[in-house]
C-alpha atoms as a PDB file:
ATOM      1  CA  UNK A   1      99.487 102.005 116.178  1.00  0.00           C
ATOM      2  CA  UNK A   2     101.816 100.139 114.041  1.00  0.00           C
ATOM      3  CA  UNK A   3     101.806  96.560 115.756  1.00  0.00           C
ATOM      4  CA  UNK A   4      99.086  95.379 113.838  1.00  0.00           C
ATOM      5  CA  UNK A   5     100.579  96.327 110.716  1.00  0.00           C
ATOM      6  CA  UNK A   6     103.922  94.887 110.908  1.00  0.00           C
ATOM      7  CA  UNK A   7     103.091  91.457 113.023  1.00  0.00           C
ATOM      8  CA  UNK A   8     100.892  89.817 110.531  1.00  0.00           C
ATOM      9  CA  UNK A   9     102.637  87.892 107.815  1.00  0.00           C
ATOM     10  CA  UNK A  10     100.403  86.712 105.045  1.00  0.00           C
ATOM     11  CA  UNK A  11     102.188  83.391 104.296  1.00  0.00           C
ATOM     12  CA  UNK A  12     101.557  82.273 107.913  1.00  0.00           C
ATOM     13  CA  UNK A  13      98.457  83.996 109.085  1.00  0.00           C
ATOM     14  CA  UNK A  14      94.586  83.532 108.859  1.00  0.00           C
ATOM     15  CA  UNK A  15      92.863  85.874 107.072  1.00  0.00           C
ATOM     16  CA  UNK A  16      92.107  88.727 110.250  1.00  0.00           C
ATOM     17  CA  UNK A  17      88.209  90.163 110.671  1.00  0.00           C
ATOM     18  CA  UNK A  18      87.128  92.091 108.263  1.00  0.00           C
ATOM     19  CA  UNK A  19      86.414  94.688 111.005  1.00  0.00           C
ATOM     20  CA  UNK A  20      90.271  94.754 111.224  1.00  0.00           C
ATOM     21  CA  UNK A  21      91.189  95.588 108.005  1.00  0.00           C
ATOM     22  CA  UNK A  22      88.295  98.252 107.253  1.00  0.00           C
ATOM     23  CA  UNK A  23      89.384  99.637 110.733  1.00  0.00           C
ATOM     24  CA  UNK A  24      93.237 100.202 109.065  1.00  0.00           C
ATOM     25  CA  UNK A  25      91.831 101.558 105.901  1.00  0.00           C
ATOM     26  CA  UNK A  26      90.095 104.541 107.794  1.00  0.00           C
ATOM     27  CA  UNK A  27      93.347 105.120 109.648  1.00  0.00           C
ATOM     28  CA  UNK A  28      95.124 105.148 106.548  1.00  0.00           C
ATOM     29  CA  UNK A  29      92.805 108.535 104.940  1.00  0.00           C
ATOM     30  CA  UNK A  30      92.746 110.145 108.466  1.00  0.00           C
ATOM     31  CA  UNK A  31      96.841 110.170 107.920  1.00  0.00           C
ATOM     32  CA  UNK A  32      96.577 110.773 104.406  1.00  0.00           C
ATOM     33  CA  UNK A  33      94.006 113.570 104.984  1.00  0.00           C
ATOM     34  CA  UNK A  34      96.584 115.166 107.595  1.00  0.00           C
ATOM     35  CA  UNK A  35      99.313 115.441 104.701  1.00  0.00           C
ATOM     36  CA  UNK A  36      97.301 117.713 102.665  1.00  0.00           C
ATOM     37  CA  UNK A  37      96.824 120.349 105.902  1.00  0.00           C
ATOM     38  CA  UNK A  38     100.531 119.861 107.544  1.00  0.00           C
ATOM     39  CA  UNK A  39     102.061 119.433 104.131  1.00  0.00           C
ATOM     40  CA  UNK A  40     100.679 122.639 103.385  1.00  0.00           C
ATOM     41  CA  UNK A  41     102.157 124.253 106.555  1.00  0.00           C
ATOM     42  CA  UNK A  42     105.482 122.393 106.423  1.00  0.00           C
ATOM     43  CA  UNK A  43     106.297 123.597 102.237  1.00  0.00           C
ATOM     44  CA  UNK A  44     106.059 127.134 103.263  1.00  0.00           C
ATOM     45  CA  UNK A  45     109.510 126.644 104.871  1.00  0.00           C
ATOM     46  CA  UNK A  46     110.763 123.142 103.111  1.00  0.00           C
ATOM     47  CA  UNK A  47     110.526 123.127  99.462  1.00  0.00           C
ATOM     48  CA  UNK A  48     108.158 119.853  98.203  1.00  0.00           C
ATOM     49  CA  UNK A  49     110.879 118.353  96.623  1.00  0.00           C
ATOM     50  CA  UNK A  50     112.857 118.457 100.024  1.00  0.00           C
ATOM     51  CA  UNK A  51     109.698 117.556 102.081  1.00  0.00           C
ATOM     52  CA  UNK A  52     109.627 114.408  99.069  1.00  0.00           C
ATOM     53  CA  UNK A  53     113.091 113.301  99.547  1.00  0.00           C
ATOM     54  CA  UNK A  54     112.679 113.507 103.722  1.00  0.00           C
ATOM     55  CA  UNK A  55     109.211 111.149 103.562  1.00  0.00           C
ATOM     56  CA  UNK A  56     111.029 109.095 101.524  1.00  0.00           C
ATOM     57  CA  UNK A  57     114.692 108.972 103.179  1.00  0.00           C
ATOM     58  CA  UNK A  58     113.170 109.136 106.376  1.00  0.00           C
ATOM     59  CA  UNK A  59     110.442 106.760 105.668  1.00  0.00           C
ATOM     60  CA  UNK A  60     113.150 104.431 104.326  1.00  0.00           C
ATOM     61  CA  UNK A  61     114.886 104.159 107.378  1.00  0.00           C
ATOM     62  CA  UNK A  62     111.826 103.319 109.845  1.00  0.00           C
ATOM     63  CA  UNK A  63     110.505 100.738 107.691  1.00  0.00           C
ATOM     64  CA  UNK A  64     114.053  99.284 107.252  1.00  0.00           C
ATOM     65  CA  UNK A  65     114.425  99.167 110.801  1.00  0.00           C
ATOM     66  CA  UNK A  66     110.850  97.517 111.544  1.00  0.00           C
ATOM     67  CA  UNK A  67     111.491  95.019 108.696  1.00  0.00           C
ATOM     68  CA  UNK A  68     114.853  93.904 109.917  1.00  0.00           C
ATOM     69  CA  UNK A  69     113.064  93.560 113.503  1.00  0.00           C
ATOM     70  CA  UNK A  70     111.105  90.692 112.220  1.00  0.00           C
ATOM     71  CA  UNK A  71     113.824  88.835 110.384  1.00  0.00           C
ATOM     72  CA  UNK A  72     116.015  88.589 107.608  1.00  0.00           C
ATOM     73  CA  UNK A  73     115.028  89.985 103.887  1.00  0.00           C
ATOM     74  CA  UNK A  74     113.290  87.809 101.369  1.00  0.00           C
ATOM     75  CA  UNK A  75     114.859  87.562  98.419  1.00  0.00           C
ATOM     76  CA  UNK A  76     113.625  88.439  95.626  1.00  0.00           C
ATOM     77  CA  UNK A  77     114.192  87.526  92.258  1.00  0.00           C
ATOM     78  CA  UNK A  78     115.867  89.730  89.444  1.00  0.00           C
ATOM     79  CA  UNK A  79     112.848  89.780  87.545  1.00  0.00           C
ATOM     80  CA  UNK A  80     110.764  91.289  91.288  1.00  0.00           C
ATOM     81  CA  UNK A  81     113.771  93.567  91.864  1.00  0.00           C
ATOM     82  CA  UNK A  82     112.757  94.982  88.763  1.00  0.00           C
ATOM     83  CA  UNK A  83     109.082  94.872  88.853  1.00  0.00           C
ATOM     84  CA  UNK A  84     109.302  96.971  92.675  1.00  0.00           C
ATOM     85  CA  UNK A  85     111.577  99.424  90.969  1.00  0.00           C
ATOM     86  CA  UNK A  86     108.956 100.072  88.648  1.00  0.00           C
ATOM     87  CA  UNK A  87     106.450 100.185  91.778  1.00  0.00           C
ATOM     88  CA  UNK A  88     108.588 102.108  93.856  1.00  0.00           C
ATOM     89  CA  UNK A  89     108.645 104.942  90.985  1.00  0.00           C
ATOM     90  CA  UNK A  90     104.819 104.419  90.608  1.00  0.00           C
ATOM     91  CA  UNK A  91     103.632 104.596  94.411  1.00  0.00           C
ATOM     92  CA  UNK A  92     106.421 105.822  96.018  1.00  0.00           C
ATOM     93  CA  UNK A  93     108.714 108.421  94.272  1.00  0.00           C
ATOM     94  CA  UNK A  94     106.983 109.638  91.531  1.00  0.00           C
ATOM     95  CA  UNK A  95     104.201 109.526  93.853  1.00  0.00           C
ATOM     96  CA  UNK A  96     105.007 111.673  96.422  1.00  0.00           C
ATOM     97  CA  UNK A  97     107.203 114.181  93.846  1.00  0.00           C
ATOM     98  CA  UNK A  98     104.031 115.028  92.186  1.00  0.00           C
ATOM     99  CA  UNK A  99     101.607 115.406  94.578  1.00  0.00           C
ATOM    100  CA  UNK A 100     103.416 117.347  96.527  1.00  0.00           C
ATOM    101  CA  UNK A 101     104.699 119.937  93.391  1.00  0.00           C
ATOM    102  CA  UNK A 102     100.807 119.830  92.033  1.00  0.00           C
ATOM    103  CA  UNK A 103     100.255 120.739  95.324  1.00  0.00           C
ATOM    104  CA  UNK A 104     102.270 123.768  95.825  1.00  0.00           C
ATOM    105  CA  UNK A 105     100.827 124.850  92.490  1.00  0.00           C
ATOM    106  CA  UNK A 106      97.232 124.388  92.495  1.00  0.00           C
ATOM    107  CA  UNK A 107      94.020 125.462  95.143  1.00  0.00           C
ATOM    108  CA  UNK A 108      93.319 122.465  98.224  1.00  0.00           C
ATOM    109  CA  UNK A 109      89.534 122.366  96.819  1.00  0.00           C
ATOM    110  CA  UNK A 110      91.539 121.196  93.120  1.00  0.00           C
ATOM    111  CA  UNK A 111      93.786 118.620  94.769  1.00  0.00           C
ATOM    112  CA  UNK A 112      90.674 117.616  96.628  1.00  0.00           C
ATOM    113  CA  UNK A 113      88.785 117.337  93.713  1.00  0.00           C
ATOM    114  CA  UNK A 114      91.493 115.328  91.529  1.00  0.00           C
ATOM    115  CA  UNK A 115      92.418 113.121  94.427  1.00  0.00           C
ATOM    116  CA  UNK A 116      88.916 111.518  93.854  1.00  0.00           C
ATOM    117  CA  UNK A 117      89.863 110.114  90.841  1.00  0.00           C
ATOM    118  CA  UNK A 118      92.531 107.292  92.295  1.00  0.00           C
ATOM    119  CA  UNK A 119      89.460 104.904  93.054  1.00  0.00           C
ATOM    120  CA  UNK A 120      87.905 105.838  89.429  1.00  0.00           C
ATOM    121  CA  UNK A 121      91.839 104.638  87.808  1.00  0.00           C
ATOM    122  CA  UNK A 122      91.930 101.674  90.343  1.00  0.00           C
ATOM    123  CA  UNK A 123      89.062 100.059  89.395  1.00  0.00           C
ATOM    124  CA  UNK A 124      89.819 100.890  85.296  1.00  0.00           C
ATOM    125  CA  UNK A 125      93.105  99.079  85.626  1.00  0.00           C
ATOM    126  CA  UNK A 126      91.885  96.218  87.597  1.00  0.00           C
ATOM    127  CA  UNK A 127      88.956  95.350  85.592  1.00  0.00           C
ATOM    128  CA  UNK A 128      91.498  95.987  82.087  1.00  0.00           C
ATOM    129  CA  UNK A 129      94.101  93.536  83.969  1.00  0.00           C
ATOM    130  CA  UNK A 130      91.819  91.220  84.930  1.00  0.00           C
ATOM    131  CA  UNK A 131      92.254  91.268  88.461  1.00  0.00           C
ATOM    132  CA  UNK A 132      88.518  92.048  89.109  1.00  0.00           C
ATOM    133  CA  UNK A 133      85.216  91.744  87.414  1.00  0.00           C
ATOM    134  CA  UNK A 134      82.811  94.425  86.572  1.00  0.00           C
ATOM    135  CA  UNK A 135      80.008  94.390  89.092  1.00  0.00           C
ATOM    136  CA  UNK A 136      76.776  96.462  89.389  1.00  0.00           C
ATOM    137  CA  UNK A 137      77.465  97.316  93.179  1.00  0.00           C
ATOM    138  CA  UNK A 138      81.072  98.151  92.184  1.00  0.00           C
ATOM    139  CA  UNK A 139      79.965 100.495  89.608  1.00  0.00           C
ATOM    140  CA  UNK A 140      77.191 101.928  92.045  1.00  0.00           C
ATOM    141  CA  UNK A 141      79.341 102.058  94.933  1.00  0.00           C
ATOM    142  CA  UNK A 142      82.382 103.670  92.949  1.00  0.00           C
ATOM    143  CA  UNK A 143      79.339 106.384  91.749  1.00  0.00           C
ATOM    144  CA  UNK A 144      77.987 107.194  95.009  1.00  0.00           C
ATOM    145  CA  UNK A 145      81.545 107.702  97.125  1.00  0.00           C
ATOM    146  CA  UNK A 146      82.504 110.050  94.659  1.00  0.00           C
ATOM    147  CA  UNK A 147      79.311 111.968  94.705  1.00  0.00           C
ATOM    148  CA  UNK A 148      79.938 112.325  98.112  1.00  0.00           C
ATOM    149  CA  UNK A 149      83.141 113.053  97.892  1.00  0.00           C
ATOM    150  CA  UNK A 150      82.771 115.606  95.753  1.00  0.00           C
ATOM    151  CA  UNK A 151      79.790 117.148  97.035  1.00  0.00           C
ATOM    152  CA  UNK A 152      81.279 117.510 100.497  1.00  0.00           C
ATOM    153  CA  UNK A 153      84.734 119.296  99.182  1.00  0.00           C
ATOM    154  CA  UNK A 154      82.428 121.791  96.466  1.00  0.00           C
ATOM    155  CA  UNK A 155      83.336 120.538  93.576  1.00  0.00           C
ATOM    156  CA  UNK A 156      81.646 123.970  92.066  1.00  0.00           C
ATOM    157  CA  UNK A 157      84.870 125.614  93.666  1.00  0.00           C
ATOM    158  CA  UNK A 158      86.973 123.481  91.314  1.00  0.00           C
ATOM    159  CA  UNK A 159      88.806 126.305  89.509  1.00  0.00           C
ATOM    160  CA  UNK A 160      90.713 125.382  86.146  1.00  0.00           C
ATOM    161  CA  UNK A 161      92.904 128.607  84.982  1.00  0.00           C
ATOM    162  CA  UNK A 162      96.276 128.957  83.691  1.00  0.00           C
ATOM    163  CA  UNK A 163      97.537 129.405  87.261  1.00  0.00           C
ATOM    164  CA  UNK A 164      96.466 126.103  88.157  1.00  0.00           C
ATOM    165  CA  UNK A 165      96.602 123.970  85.133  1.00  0.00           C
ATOM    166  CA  UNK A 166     100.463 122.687  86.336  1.00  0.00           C
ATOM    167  CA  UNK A 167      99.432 121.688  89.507  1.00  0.00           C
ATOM    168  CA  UNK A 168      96.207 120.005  88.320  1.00  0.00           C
ATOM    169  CA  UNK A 169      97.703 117.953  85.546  1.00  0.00           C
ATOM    170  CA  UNK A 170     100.793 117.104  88.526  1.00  0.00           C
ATOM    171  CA  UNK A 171      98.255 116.006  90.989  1.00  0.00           C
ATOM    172  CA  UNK A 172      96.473 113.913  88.182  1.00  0.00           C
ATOM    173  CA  UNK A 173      99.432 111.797  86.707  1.00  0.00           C
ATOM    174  CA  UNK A 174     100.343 111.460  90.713  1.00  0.00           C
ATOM    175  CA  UNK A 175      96.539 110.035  90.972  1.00  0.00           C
ATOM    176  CA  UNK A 176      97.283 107.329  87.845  1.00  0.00           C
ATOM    177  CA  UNK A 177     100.616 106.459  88.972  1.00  0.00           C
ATOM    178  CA  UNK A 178      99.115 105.674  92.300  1.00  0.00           C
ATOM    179  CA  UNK A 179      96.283 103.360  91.110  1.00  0.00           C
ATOM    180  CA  UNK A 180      98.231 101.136  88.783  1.00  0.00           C
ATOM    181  CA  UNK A 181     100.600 100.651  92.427  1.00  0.00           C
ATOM    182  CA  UNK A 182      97.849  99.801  94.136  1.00  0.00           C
ATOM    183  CA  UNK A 183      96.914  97.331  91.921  1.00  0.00           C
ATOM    184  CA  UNK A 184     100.106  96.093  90.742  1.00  0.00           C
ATOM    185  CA  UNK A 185     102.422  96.191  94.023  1.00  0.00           C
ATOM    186  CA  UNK A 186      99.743  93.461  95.569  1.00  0.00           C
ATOM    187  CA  UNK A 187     101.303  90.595  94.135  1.00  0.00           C
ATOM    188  CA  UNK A 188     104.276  91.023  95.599  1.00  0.00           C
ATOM    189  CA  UNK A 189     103.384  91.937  99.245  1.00  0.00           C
ATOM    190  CA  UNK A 190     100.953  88.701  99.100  1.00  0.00           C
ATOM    191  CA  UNK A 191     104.236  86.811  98.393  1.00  0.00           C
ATOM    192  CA  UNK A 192     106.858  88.674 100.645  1.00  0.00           C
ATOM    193  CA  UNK A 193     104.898  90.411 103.576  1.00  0.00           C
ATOM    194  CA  UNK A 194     104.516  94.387 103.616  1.00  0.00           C
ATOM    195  CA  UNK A 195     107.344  95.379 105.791  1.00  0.00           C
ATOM    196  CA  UNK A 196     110.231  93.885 103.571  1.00  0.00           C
ATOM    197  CA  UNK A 197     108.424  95.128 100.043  1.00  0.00           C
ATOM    198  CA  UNK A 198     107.270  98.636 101.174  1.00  0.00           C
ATOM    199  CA  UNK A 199     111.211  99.247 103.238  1.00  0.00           C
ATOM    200  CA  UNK A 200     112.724  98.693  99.473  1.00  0.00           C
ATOM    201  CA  UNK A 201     110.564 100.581  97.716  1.00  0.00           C
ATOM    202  CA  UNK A 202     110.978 103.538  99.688  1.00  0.00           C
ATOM    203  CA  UNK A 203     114.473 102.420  99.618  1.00  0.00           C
ATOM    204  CA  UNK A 204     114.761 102.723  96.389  1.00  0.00           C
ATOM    205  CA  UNK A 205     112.182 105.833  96.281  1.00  0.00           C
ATOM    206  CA  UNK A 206     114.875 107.889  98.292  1.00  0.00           C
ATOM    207  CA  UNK A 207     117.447 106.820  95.878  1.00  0.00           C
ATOM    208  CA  UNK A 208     115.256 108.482  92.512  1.00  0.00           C
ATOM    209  CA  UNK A 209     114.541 111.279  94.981  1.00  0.00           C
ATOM    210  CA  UNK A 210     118.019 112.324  96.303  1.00  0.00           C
ATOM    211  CA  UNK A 211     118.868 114.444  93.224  1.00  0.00           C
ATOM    212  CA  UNK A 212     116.020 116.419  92.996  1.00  0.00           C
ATOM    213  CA  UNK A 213     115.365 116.691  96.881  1.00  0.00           C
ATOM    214  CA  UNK A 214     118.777 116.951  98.340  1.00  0.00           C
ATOM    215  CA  UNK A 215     119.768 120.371  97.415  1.00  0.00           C
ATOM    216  CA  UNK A 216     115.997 122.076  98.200  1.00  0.00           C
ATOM    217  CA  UNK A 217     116.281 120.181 101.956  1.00  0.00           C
ATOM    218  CA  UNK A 218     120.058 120.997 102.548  1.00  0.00           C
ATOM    219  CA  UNK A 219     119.291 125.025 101.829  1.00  0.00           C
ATOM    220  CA  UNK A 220     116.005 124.765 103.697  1.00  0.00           C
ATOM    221  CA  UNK A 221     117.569 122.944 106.878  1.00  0.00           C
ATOM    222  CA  UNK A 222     119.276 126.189 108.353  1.00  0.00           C
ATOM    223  CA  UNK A 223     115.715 127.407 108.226  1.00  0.00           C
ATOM    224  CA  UNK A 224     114.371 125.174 110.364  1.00  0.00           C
ATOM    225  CA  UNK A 225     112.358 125.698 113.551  1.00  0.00           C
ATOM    226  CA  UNK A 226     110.630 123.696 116.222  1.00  0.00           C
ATOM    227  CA  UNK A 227     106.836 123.659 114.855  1.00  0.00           C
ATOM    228  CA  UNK A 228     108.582 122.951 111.335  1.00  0.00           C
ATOM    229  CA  UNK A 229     110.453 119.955 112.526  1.00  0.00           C
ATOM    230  CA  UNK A 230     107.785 118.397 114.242  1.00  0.00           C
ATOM    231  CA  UNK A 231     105.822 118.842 111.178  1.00  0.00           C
ATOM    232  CA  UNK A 232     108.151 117.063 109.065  1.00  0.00           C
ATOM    233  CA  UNK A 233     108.835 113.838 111.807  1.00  0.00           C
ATOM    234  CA  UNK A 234     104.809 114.149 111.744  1.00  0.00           C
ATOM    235  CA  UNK A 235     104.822 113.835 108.258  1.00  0.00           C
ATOM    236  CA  UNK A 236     107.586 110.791 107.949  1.00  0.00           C
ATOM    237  CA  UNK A 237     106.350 108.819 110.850  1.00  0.00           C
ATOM    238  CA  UNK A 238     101.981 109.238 110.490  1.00  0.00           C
ATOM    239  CA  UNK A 239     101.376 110.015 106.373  1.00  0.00           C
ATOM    240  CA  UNK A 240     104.261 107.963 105.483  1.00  0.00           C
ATOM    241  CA  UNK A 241     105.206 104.853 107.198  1.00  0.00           C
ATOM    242  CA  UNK A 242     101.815 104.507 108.995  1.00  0.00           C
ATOM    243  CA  UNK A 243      99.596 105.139 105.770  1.00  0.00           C
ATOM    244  CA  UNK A 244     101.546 102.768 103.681  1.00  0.00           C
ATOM    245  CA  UNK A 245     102.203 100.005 106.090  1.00  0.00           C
ATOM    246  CA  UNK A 246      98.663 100.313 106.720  1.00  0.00           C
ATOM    247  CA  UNK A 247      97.657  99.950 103.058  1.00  0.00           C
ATOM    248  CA  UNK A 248     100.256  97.283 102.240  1.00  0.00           C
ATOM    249  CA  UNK A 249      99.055  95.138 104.826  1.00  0.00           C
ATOM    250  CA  UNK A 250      94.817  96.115 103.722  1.00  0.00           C
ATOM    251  CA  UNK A 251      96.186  95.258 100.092  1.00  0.00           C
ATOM    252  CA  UNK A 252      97.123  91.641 101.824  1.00  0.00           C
ATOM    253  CA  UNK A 253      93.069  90.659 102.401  1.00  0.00           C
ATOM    254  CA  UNK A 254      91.266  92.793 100.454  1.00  0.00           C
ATOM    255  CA  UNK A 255      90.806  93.499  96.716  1.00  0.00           C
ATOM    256  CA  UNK A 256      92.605  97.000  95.297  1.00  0.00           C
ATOM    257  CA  UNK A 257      89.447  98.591  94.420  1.00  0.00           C
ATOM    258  CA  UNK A 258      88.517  98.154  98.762  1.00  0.00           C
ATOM    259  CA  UNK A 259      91.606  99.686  99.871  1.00  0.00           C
ATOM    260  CA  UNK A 260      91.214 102.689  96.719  1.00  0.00           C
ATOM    261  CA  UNK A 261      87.199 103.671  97.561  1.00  0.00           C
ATOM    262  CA  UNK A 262      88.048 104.660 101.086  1.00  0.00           C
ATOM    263  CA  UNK A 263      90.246 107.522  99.644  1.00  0.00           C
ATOM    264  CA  UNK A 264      86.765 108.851  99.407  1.00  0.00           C
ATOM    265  CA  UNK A 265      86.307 109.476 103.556  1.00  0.00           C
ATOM    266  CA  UNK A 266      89.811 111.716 103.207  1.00  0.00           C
ATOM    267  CA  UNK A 267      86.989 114.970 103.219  1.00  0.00           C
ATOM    268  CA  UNK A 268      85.594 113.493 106.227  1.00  0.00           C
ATOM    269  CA  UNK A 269      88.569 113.162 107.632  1.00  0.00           C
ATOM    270  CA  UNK A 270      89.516 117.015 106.959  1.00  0.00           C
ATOM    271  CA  UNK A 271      86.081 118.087 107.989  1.00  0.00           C
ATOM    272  CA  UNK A 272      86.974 116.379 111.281  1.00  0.00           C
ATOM    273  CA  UNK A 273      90.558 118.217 111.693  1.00  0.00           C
ATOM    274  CA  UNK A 274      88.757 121.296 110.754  1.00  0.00           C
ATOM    275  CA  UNK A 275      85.879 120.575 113.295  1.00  0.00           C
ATOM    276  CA  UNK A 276      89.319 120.125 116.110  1.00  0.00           C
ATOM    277  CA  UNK A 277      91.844 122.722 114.833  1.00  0.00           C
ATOM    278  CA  UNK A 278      89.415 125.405 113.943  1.00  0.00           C
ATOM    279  CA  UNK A 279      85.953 124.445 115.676  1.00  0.00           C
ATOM    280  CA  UNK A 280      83.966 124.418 112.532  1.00  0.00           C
ATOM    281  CA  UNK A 281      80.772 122.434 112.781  1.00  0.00           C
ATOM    282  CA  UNK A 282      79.550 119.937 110.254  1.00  0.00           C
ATOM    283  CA  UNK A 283      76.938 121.154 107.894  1.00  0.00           C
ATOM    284  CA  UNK A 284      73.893 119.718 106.416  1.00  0.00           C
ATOM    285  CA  UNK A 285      76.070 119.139 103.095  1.00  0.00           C
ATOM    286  CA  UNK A 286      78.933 117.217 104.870  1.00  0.00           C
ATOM    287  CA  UNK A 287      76.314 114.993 106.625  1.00  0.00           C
ATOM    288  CA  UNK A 288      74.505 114.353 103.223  1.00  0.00           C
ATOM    289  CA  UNK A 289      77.910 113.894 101.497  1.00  0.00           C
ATOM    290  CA  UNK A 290      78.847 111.445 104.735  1.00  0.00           C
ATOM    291  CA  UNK A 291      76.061 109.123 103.994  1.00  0.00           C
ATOM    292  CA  UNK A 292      76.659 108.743 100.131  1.00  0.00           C
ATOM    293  CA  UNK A 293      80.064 108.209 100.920  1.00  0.00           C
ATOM    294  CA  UNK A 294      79.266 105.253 103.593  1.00  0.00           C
ATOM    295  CA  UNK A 295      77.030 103.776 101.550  1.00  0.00           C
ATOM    296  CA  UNK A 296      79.318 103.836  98.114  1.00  0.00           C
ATOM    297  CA  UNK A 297      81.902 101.556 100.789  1.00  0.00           C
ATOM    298  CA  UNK A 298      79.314  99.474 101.938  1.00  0.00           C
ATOM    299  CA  UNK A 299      78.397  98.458  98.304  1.00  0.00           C
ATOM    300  CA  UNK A 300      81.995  97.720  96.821  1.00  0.00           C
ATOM    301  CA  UNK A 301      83.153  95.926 100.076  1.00  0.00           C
ATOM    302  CA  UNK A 302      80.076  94.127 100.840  1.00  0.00           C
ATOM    303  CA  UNK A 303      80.987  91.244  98.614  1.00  0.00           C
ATOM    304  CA  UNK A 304      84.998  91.171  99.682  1.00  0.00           C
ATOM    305  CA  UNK A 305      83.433  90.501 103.709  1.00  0.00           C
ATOM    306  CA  UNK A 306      81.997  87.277 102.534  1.00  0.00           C
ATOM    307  CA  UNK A 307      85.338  85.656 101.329  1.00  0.00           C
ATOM    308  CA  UNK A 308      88.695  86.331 100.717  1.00  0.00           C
ATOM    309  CA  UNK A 309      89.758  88.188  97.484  1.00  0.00           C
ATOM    310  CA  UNK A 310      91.574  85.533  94.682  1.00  0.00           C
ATOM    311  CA  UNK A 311      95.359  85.773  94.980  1.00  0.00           C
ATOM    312  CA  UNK A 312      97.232  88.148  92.852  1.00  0.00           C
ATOM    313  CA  UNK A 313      98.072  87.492  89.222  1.00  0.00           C
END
């Protein structure tokens, strides 16, 4: 699963078929999709700032190890050093310390809910940077995924109340951090390859992390049982190294606002657990939702499969 996402350097490879990189993205939300059920599972034992600092420490280590596989580090400038610190705390750290908090505070339908806006702040800061123009079929396409989207998880279900409001307004800063690394973070893994750039930023992730997460995992670990454990290697090696190889390498060939809208199949991808874990069928709704989500894709990417995005500013 992760071959194709560690073997393909951008300074020495072709462009790969579109096919290939739209095939990654889905994989990407079916992971990411995952977190928000076995996340769920895994907090009731690990606190989230523990279950942070392991996706992080442990998702530091893998991605070292793969990057070192294919060859030395790059190196980097002071002035990049600097600029993926302030990505790492973006997409990686802050990140992941948020969502998972906001999480622990707030309803799954809420988190569902707010999670659609990360295509919604990628485009906003792309289009305000410059790094994409404002396009009918992006607008349209943006419009119908998250109709979708948001028809599929009920957004009438959406619950705002003083025992939510921490969790909501967590899960939404997580959701604006995250866009401006989308966006931002793409220069740099055009110019270094993903395996080098993503290994220090969750290098560097784990660092911010340790004093927050160290003393919730250390008390939690005596606590710790089989199904727990295999969560939480679950949750390092699939929603964490996986997912954001996956994207890196996406954010490589396509523009940030392709890799953001298919955030928007993540309720398709938890109708399908639901459909294997608890033999729910699909309803009428979640078909409906399906289609406005497919077609939202099909209009934002449709112009990125005729030619290759500019590279990064």
């Amino acid at each position: 699963m992760l071959a194709p996402f560690v073997t393909i350097s951008p300074r020495d490879a072709r462009a790969p078929r579109p096919a290939a990189v739209h095939g990654a993205l889905v994989l990407v939300q079916l992971a990411f999709a995952s977190l928000a059920v076995f996340g769920k599972i895994a907090m009731r034992t690990v606190p989230p700032p523990g279950l942070a600092l392991a996706r992080m420490g442990g998702g530091a280590l893998v991605f070292l190890v793969l990057a070192r596989a294919r060859g030395t580090a790059p190196r980097l400038t002071r002035a990049e050093l600097l600029r993926l610190a302030v990505y790492s705390l973006l997409g990686v750290s802050g990140n992941q310390l948020l969502f998972l908090e906001g999480l622990s505070r707030t309803t799954a339908t809420n988190a569902s809910v707010l999670v659609a806006t990360i295509p919604i702040f990628t485009v906003l800061v792309s289009l305000g940077l410059g790094r994409e123009q404002a396009r009918p079929a992006l607008v349209l396409g943006i419009a119908l995924a998250l109709g979708g989207a948001l028809w599929i998880v009920g957004v009438e279900a959406f619950h705002l109340g003083p025992e939510t409001v921490l969790g909501d307004a967590l899960i939404l800063l997580n959701c604006a951090m995250y866009a401006l690394y989308l966006v931002l973070v793409r220069d740099l893994v055009t110019r270094h390859g993903a395996s080098w750039i993503i290994a220090l930023a969750f290098a560097m992730g784990a660092a911010v992390a340790l004093p927050f997460g160290a003393g919730p995992l250390a008390h939690a670990l005596p606590e710790l049982d089989a199904e727990t454990t295999a969560l939480v290697v679950y949750i390092v090696l699939v929603p964490t190294v996986a997912a954001y190889l996956a994207n890196a390498w996406a954010l490589c060939f396509a523009r940030p606002s392709v890799v953001a809208i298919y955030i928007y199949l993540q309720p398709l991808a938890a109708g399908a657990l639901a459909a294997w874990l608890l033999h729910e069928r699909p309803n009428e709704r979640a078909l409906a939702g399906a289609l406005a989500i497919f077609a939202g894709i099909a209009l934002v990417t449709e112009p990125w499969a005729r030619r290759r995005p500019p590279a990064a500013k």
